[in-house]
Every structure is written in C-alpha cells, then in structure tokens.
C-alpha atoms as a PDB file:
ATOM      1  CA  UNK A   1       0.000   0.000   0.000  1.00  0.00           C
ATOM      2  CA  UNK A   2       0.898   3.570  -0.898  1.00  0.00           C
ATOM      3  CA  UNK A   3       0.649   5.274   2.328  1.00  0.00           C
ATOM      4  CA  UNK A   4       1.357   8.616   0.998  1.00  0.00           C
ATOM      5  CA  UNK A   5      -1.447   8.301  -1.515  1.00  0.00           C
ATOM      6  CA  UNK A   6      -3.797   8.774   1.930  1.00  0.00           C
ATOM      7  CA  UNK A   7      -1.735  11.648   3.681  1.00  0.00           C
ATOM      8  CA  UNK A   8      -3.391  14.587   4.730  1.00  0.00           C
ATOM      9  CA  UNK A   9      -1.589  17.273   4.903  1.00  0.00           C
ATOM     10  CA  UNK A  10      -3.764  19.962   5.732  1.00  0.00           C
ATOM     11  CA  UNK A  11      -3.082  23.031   8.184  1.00  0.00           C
ATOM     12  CA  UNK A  12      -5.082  22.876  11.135  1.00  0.00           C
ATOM     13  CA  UNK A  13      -6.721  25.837  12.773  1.00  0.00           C
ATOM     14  CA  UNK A  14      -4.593  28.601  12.970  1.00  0.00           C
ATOM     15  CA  UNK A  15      -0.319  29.278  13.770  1.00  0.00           C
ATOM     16  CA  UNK A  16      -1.684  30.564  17.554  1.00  0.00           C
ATOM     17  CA  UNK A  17      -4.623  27.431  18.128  1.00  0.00           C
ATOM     18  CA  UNK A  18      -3.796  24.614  16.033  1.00  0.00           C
ATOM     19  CA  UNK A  19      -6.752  22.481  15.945  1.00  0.00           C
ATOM     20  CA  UNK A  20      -9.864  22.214  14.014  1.00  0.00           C
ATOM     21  CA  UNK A  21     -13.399  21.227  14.365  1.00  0.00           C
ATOM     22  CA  UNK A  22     -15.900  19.592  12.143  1.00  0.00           C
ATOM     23  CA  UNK A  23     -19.520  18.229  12.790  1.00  0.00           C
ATOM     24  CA  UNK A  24     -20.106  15.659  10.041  1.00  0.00           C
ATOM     25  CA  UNK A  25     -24.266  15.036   9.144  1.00  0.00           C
ATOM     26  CA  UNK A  26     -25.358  12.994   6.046  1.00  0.00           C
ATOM     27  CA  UNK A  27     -25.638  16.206   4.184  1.00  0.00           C
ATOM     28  CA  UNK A  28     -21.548  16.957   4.747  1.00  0.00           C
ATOM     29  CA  UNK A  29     -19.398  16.483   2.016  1.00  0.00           C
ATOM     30  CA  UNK A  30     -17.288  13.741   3.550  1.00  0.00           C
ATOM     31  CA  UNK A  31     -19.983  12.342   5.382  1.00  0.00           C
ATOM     32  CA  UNK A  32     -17.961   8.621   4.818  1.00  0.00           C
ATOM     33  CA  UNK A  33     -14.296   9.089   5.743  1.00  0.00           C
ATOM     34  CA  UNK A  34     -11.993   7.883   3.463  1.00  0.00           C
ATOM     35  CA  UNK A  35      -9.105   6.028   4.333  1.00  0.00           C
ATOM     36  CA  UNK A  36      -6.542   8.965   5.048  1.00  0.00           C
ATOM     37  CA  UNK A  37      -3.928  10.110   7.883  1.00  0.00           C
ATOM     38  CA  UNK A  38      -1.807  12.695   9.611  1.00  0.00           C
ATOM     39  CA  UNK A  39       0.443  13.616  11.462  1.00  0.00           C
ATOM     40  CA  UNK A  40      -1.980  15.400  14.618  1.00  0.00           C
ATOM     41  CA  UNK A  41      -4.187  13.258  17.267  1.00  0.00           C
ATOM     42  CA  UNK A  42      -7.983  13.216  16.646  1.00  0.00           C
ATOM     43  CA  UNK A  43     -10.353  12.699  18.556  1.00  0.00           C
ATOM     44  CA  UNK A  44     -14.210  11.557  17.658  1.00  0.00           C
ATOM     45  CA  UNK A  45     -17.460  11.589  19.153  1.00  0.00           C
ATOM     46  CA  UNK A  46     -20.929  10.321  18.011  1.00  0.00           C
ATOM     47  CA  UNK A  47     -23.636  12.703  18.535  1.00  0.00           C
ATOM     48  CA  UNK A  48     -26.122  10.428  17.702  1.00  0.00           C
ATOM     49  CA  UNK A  49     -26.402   6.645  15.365  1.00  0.00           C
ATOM     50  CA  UNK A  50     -23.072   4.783  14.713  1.00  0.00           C
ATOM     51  CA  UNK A  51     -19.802   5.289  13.415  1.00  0.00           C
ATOM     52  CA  UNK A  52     -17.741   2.353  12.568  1.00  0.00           C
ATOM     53  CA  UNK A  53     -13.731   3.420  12.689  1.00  0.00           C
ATOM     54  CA  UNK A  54     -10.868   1.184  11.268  1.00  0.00           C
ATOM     55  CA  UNK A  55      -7.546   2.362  12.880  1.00  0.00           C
ATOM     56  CA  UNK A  56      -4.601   0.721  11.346  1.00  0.00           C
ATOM     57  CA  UNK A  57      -6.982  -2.085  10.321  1.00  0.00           C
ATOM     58  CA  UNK A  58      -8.377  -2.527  13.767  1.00  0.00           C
ATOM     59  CA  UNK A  59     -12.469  -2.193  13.606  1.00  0.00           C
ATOM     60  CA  UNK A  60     -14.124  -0.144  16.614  1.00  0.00           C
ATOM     61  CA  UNK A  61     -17.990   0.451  17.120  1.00  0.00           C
ATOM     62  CA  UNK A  62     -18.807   3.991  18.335  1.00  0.00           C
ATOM     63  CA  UNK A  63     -22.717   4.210  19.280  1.00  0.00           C
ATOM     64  CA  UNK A  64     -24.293   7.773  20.552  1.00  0.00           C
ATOM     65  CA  UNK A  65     -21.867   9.027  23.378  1.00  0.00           C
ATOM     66  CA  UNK A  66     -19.004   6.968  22.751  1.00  0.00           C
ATOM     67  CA  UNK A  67     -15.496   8.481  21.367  1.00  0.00           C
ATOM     68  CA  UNK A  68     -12.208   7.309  20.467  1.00  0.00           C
ATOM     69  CA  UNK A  69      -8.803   8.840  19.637  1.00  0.00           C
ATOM     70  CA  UNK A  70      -6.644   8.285  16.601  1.00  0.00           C
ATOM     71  CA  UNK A  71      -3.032   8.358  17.212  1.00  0.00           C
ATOM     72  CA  UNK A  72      -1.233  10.632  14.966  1.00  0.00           C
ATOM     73  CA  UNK A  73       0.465   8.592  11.981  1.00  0.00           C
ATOM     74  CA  UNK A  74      -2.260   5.912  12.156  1.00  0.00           C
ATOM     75  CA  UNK A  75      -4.115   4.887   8.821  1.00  0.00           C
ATOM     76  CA  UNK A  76      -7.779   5.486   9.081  1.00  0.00           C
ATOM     77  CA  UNK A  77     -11.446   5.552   7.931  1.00  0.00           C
ATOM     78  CA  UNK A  78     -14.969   5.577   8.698  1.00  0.00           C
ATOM     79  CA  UNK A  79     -18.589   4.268   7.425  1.00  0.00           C
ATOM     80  CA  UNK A  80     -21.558   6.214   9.740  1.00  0.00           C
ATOM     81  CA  UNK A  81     -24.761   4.923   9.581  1.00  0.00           C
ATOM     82  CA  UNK A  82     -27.873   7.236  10.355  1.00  0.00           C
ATOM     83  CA  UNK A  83     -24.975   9.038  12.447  1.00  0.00           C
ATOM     84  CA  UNK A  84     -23.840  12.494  13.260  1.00  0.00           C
ATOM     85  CA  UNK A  85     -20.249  12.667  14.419  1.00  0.00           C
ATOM     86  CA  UNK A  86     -17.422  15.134  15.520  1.00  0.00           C
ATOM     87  CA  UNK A  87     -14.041  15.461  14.616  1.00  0.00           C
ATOM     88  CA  UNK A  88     -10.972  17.334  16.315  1.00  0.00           C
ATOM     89  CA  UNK A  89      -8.117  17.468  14.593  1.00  0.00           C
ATOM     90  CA  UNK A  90      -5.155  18.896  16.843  1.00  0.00           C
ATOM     91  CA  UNK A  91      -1.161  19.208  17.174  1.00  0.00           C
ATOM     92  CA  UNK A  92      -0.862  17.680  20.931  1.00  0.00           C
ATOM     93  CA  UNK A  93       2.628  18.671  21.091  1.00  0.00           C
ATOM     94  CA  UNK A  94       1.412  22.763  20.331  1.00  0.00           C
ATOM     95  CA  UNK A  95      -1.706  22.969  22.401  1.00  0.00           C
ATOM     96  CA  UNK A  96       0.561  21.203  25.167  1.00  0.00           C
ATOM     97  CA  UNK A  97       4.301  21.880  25.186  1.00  0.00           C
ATOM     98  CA  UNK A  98       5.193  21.083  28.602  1.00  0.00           C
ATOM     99  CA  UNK A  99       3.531  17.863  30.158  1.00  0.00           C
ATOM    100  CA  UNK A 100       2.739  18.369  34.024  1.00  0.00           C
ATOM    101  CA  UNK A 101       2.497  15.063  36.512  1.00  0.00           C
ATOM    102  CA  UNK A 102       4.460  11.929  36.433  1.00  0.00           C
ATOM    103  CA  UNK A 103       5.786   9.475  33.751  1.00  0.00           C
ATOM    104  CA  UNK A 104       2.281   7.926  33.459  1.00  0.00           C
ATOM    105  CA  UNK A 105       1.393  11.437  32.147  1.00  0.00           C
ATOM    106  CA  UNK A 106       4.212  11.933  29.536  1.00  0.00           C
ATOM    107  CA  UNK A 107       4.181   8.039  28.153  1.00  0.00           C
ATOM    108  CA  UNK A 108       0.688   8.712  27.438  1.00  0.00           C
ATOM    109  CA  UNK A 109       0.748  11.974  25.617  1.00  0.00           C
ATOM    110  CA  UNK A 110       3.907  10.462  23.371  1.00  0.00           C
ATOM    111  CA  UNK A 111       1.468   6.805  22.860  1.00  0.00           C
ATOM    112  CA  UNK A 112       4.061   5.027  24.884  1.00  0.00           C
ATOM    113  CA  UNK A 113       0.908   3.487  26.093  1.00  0.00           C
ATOM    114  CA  UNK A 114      -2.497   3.271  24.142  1.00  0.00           C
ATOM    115  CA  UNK A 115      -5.668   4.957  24.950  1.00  0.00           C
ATOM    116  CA  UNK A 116      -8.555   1.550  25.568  1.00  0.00           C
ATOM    117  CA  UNK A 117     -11.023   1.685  23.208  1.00  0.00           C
ATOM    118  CA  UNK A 118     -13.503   2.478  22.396  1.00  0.00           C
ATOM    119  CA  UNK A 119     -14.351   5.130  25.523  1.00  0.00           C
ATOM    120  CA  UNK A 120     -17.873   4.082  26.500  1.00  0.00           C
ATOM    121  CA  UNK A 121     -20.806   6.871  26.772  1.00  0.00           C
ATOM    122  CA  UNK A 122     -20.365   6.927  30.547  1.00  0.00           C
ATOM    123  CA  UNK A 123     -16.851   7.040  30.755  1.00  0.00           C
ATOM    124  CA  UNK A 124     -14.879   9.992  32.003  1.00  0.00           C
ATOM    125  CA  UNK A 125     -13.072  10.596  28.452  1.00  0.00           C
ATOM    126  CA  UNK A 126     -16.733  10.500  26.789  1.00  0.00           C
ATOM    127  CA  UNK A 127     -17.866  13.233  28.739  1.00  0.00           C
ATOM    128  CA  UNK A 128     -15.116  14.843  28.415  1.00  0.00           C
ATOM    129  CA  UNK A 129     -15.255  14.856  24.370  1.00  0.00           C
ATOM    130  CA  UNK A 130     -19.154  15.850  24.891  1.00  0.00           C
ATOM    131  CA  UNK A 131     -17.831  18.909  27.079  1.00  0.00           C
ATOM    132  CA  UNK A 132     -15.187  19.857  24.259  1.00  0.00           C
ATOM    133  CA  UNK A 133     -17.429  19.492  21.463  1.00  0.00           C
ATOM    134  CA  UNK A 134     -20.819  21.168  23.213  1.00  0.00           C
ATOM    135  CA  UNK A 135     -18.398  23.958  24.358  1.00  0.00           C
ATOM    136  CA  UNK A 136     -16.959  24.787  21.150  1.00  0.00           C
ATOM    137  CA  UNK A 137     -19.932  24.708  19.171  1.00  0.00           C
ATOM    138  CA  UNK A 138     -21.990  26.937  22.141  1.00  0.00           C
ATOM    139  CA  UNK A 139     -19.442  29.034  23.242  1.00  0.00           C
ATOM    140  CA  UNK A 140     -17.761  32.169  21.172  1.00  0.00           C
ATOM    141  CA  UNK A 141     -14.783  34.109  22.908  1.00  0.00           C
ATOM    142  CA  UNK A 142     -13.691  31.784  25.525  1.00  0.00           C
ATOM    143  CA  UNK A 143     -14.526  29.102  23.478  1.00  0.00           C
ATOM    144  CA  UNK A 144     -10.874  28.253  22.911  1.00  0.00           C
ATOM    145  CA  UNK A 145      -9.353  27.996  26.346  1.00  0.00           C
ATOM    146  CA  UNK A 146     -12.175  25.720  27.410  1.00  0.00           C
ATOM    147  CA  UNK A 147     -11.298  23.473  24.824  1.00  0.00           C
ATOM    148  CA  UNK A 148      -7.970  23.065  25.849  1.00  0.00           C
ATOM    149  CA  UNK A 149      -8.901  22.658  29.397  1.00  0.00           C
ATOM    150  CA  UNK A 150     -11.551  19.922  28.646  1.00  0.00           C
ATOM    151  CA  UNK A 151      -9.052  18.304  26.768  1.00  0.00           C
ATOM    152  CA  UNK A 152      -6.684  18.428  29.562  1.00  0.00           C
ATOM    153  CA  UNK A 153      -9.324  16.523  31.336  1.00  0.00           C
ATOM    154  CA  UNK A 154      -9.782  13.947  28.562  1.00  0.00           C
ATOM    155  CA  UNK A 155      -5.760  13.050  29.309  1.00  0.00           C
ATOM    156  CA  UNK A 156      -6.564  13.144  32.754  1.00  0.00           C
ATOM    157  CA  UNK A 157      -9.308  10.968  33.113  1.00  0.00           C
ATOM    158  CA  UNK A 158      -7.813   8.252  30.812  1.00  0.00           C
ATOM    159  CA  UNK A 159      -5.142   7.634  33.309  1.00  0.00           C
ATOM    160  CA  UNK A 160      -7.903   8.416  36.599  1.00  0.00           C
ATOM    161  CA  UNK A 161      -9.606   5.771  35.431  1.00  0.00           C
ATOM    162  CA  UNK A 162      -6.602   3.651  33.651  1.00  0.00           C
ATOM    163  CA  UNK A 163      -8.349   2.939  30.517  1.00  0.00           C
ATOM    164  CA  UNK A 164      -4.377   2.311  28.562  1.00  0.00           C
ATOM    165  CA  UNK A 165      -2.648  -0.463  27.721  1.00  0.00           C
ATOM    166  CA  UNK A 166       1.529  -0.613  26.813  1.00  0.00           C
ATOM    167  CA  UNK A 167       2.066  -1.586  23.137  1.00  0.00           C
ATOM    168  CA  UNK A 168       4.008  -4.142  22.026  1.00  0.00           C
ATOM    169  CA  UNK A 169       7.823  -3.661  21.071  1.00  0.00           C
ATOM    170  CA  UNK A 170       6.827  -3.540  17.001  1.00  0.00           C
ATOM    171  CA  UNK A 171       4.672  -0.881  17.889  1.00  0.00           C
ATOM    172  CA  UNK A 172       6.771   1.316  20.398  1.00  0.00           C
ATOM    173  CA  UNK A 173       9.583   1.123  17.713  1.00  0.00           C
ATOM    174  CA  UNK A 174       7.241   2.658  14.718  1.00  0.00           C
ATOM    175  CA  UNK A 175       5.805   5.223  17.779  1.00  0.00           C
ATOM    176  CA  UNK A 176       9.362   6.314  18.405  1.00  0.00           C
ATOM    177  CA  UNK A 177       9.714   6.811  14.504  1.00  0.00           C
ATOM    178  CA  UNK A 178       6.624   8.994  14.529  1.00  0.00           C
ATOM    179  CA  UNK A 179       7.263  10.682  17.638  1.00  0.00           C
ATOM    180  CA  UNK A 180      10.843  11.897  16.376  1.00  0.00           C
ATOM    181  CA  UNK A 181       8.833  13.171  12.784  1.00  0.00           C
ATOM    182  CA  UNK A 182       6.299  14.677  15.429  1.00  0.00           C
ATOM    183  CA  UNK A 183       9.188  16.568  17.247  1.00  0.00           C
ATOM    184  CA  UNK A 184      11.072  18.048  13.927  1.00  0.00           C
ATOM    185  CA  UNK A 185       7.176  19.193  12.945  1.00  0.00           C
ATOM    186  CA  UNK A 186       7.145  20.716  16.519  1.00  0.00           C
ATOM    187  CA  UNK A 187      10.476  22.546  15.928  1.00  0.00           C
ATOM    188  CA  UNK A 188       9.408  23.839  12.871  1.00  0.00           C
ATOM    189  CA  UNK A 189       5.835  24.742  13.402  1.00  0.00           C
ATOM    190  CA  UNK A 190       7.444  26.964  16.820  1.00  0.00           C
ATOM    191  CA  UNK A 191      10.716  28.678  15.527  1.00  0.00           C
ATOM    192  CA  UNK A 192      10.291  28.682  11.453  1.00  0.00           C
ATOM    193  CA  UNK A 193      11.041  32.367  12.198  1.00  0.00           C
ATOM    194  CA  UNK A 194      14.789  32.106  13.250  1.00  0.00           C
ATOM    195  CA  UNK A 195      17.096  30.436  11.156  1.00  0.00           C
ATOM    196  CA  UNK A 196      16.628  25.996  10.882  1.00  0.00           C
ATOM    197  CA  UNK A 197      19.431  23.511   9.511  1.00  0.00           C
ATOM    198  CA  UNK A 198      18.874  20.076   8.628  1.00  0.00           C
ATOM    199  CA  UNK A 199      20.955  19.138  11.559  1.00  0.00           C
ATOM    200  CA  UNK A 200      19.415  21.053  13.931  1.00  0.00           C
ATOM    201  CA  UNK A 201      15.893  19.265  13.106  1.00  0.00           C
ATOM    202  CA  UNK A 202      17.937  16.136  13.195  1.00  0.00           C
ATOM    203  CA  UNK A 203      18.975  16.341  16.338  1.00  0.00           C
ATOM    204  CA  UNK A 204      15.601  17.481  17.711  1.00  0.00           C
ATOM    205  CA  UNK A 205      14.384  13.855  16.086  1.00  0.00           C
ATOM    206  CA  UNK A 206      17.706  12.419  17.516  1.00  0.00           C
ATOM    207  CA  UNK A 207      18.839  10.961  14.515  1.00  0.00           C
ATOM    208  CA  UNK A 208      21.844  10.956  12.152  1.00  0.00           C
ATOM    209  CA  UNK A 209      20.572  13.702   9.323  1.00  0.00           C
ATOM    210  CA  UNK A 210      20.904  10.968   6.026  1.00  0.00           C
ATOM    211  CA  UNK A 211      18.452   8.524   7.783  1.00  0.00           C
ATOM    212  CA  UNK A 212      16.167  11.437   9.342  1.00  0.00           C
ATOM    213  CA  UNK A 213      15.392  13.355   6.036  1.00  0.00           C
ATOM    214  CA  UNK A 214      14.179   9.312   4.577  1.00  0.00           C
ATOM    215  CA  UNK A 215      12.079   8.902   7.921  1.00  0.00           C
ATOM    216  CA  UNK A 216      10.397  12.572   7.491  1.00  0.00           C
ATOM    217  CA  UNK A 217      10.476  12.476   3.889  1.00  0.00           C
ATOM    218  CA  UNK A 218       8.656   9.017   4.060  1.00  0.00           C
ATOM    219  CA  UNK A 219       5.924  10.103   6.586  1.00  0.00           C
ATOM    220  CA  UNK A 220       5.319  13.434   5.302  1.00  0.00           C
ATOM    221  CA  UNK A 221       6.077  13.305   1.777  1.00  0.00           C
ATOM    222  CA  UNK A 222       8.590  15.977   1.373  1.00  0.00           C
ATOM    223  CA  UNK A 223      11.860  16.536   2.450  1.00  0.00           C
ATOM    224  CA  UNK A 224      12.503  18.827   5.883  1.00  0.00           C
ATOM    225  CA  UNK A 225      13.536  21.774   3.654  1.00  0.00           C
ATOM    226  CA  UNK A 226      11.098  21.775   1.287  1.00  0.00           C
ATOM    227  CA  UNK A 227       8.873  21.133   4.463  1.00  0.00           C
ATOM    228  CA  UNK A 228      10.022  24.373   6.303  1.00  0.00           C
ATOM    229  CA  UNK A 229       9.735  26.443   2.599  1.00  0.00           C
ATOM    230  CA  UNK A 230       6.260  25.512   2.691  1.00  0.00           C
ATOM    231  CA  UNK A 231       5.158  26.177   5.958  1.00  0.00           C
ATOM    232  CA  UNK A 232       6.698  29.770   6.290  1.00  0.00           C
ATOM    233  CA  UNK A 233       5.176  30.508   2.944  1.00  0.00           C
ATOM    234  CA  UNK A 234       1.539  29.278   4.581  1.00  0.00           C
ATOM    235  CA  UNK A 235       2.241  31.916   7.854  1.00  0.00           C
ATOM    236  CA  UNK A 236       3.293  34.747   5.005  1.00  0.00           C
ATOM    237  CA  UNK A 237      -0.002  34.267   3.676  1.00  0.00           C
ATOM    238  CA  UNK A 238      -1.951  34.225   7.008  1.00  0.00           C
ATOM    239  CA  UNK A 239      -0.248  37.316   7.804  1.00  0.00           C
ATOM    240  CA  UNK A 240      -1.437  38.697   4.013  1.00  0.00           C
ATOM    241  CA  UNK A 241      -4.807  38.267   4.497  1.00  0.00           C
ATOM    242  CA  UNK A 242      -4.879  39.428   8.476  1.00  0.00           C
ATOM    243  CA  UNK A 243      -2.646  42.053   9.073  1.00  0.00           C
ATOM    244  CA  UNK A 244      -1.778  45.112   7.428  1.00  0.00           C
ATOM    245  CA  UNK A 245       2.363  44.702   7.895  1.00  0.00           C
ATOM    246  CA  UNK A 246       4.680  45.717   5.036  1.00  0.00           C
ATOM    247  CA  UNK A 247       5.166  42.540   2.657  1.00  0.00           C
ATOM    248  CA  UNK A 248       9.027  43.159   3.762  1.00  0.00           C
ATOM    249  CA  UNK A 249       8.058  42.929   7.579  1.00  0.00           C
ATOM    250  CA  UNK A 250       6.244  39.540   6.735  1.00  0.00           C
ATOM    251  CA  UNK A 251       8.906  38.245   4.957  1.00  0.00           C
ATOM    252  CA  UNK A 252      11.262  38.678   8.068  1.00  0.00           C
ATOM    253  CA  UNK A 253       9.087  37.649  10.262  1.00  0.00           C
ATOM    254  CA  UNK A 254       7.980  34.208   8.544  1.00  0.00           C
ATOM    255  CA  UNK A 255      11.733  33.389   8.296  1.00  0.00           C
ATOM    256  CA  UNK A 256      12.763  34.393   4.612  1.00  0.00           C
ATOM    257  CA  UNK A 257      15.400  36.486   4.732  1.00  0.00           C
ATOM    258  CA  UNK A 258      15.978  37.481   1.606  1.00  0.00           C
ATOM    259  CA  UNK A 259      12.609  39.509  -0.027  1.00  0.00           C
ATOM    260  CA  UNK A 260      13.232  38.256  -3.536  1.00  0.00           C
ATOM    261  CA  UNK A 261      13.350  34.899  -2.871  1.00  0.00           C
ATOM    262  CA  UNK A 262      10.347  35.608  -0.691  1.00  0.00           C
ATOM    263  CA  UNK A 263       8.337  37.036  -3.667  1.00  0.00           C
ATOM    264  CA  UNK A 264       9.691  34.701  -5.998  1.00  0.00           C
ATOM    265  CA  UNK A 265       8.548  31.678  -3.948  1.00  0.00           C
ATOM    266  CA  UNK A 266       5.496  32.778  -2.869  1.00  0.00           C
ATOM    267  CA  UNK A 267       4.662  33.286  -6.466  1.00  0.00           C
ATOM    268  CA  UNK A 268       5.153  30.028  -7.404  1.00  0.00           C
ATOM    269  CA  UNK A 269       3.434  28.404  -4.439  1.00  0.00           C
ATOM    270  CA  UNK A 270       0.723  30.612  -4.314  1.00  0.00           C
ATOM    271  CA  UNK A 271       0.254  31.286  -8.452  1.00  0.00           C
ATOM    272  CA  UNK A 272      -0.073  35.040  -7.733  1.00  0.00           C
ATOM    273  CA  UNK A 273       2.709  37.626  -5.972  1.00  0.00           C
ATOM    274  CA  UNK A 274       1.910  38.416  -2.311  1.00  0.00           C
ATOM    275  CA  UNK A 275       0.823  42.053  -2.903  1.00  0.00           C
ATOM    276  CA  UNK A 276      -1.875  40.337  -5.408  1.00  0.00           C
ATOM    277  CA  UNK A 277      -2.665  38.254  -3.368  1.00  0.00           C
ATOM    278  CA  UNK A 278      -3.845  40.319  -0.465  1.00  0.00           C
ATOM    279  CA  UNK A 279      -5.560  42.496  -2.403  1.00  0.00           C
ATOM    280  CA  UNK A 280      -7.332  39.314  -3.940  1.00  0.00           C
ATOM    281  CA  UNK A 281      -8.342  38.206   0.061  1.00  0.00           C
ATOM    282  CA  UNK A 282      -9.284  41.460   0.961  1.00  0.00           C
ATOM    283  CA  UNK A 283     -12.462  41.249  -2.066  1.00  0.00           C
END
C-alpha cells in the first residue's frame, strides 16, 4: 500500500490554536471518511447513530456518546450509519508543550501506552469529548481555552480511570519513529522564524541527518527543507490576508530572509505575488 497516496496534509486551525473542528451530518461532504492520515491526534465523538472506525486495520464500534482517539500517523477511515459525528483534529505537542504530573502522564501523551477503546458513553473521556465538542460549538470568545482545558481533562481521566494499555515492542519502535517526525514538525511549526538547519531538526528527532530526512520524507512526503519552505510561505499568507504589515516585515518575520526569494517563492506556491494576493483576500 501507498501510504502517501492517503496523507493529509492539511493546516489545522490557525499558527496561535492549532486544531480544528468539524460536525459531520449525512448532508456533509465527507460524510464517509476515506481512508486517510496525519500527522496530529484526533479525537471523535458520536452525537447520535453509529460510526464504525478502522484504525490501522483494527475495527471499533462507536454508538451515541461513545469516542475514540486516533493516534497521529495511524491509517484510518470511517462508514456512519444514520450518524452524526465530531471530529478534532489537533497538534498535541502545540496545544501542550510542557507535560505536568508523572511518567504515566508523559508516556501517554507520546502513545508510549495506548488509549482503551472504544471510551464508553459513561466514561470519564466520553464526557469529556461531549464537554469539548458542546463547548466549542456553544461558546464564542472563551470558546478556545475551554477546549484546551476539557481536553486536559480527557488526558486526565484516561489515566484516573486507567483505561491504557503498553504496546508491544513492534509498535513502540514505529511510535518512536513517529514521535521523532512529530518533534522536527514541533520545531518547525514553533521557531520557522529564526534560522533551521537540517541538523538542527535532526537532532531534535535524535537521529543521524541521512536517515532522518528518509524517515520525514517518508511520513510526510517531502523533504525537511522543502517542508520548512512551505510552511513559512503558509504563515506569510496568514499574515497577508490578516494584518496590514509591510510585505518586507512579513517576509522577516515568517523566516525568509531574503525579499526576492520571498516574492519569488510565494509566487510560485501561491500562483499570484503576495501584494496580489492580499488584495485578492481582501475582495
């Protein structure tokens, strides 16, 4: 199978709350989900009917109430029937750089040990994923911190209630690849700004750079440079369309520092120059 034929590669939220929410009814456009993955967490929850999930071939049931959480990296897919579902798609290692409590904690977060699934209506990480989903689709201004406080809770009561198991050495072994592609996306995502070498994303995978740029190259489907390119030219144009800084100061700032190169890549990437293409967003 040609995993890369199924990666999506989408960016999720915004640069300052990477995540994003969908509610999926019969009438959405990808009311099915097709067989597809990434590199961010995502968690489900069935507002009502059934959802049935493969994850890495493994079938779950999800009836009205239940959730479940796909690891990032894992091949998935779904068939609802009569079902309305919701989807959150977010970078764990953004929304929570610095992991507070014991080992237990940490092991989790990095899928040193696996979430039990699927999380049954009454269970503390069900409500939980009711409470994150009712709050963000109720709420408005503060809508954003209680998500990340309910999902704070989700961790929590996974381990309060020790619904994880510890994988088997096959799977810790493709984890640790995923997790060391995970931290290089981390390192770019937070300092594209400054400066990057190969090496230094290398070393934040801890690996030798040769075998690195195949592991990233193979899960992401470009190489770490072409990667970084990318991703600073997707902040440039956030920046187009929201603020009214110089396209000099937003070329600094999203880590080109040379303004021809800037424009000449944006160009290509975007099919239109950046001063265009503000004045194109701003219609």
């Amino acid at each position: 199978m040609n995993e890369m034929a199924f990666h999506e590669n989408l960016r999720r939220g915004s640069h300052a709350f990477p995540a994003s929410f969908y509610r999926v009814s019969a009438e959405h456009p990808r009311y099915e989900m097709p067989l597809h993955w990434h590199m961010e967490e995502e968690l489900i929850w069935v507002e009502e009917g059934q959802l049935t999930l493969w994850i890495d071939q493994e079938q779950i049931l999800l009836s009205e109430g239940e959730a479940a959480l796909v690891a990032g990296g894992a091949l998935h897919s779904g068939k609802p029937r009569d079902c309305i579902y919701h989807c959150l798609v977010f970078d764990n290692g953004l929304l929570f750089p610095r992991i507070p409590g014991g080992e237990e904690a940490k092991a989790l977060l990095e899928h040193r040990i696996e979430p039990r699934q699927p999380f049954l209506k009454e269970s503390g990480p069900a409500r939980r994923a009711k409470e994150i989903f009712t709050q963000w689709h109720t709420l408005r201004e503060e809508r954003e911190f209680m998500a990340i406080g309910s999902l704070w809770q989700f961790w929590g009561s996974i381990l309060a209630e020790g619904l994880y198991d510890r994988p088997l050495y096959a799977e810790q072994k493709s984890h640790r690849k995923r997790e060391a592609v995970k931290n290089a996306l981390r390192r770019i995502h937070m300092d594209y700004a400054r400066p990057l070498t190969l090496g230094e994303l290398a070393e934040e995978a801890r690996m030798n750079p040769h075998y690195f740029c195949s592991v990233f190259r193979e899960a992401v489907g470009q190489t770490p440079v072409k990667y970084l390119c990318n991703f600073r030219l997707e902040v440039a144009a956030e920046r187009l369309r929201s603020t009214r800084e110089t396209v000099t100061d937003i070329a600094l700032e999203s880590g080109f520092g040379d303004l021809s190169y800037f424009t000449k890549a944006f160009t290509k990437k975007m099919g239109q120059s950046p001063g265009s293409y503000r004045r194109a967003s701003g219609e």
